[in-house]
Protein backbone atom coordinates (compact mmCIF):
# COMPACT_ATOMS: atom_id res chain seq x y z
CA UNK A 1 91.95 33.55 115.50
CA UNK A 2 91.44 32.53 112.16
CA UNK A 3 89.25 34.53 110.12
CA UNK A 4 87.95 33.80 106.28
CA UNK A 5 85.27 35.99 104.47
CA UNK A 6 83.02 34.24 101.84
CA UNK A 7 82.45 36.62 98.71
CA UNK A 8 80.18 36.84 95.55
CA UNK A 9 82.84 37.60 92.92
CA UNK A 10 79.02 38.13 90.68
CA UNK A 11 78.26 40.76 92.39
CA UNK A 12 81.87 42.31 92.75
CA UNK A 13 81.61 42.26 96.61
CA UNK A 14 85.53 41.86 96.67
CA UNK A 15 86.08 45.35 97.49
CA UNK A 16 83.53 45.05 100.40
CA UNK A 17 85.30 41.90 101.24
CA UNK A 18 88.71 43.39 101.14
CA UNK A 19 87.85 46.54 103.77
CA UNK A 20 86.39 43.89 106.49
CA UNK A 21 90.03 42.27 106.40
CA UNK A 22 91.83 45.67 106.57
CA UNK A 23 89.62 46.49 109.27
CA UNK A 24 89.97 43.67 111.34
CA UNK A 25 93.71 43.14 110.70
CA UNK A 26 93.71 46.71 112.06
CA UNK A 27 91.58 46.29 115.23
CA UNK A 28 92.38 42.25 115.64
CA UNK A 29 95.91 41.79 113.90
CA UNK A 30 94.37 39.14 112.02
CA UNK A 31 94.76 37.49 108.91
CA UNK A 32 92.11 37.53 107.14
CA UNK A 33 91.24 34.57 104.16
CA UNK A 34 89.11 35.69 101.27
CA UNK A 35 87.61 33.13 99.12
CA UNK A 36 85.73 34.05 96.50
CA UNK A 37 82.30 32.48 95.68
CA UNK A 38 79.11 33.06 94.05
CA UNK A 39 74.85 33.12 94.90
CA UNK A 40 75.31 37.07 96.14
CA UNK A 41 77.20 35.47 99.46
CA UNK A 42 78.95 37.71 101.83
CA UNK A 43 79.62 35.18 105.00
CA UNK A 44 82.09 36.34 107.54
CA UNK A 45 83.94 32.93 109.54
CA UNK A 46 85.67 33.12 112.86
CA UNK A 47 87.45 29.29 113.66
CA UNK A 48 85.13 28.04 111.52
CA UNK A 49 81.98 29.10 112.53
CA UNK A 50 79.87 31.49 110.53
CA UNK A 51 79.46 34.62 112.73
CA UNK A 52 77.73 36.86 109.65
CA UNK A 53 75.67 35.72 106.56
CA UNK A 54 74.38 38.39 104.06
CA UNK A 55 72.13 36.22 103.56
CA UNK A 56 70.37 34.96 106.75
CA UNK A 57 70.95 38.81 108.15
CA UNK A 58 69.31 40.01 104.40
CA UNK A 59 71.95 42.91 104.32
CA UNK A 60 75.63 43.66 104.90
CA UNK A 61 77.16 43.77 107.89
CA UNK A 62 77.38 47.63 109.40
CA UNK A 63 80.35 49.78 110.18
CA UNK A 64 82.14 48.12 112.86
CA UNK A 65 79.42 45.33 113.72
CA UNK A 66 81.74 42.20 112.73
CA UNK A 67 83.88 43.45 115.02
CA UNK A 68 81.55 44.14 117.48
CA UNK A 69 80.65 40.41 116.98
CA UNK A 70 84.45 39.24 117.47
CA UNK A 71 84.35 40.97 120.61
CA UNK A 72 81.65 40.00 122.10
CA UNK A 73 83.00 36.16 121.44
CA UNK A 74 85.90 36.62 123.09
């Protein structure tokens, strides 16, 4: 599973950005590929394909719900 987390380095949502990978190396043992971006973006990517967008949601993902989301994929 290849995981990548888009972040607004703006809006210093690194730190946000950086929990979501310990969490899911935790729960997952994934790797976890930030890439830092801009326009207030937090987008969370599983194989490719976007499975959270700050922006289309309008808020940040909640405690647990990302993985929640990777589960429910499997």
């Amino acid at each position: 599973m290849q995981i990548r987390i888009e972040y607004c380095v703006v809006w210093n949502y690194e730190p946000r950005a950086a929990g979501l990978a310990a969490e899911l190396h935790r729960k997952f043992g994934a790797e976890t590929n930030l890439v830092s971006g801009g326009r207030g973006d937090f987008d969370v990517y599983v194989d490719g394909m976007i499975l959270f967008s700050k922006r289309k949601m309008n808020r940040f993902p909640e405690d647990g719900e990302v993985s929640n989301l990777i589960r429910m994929q499997r």
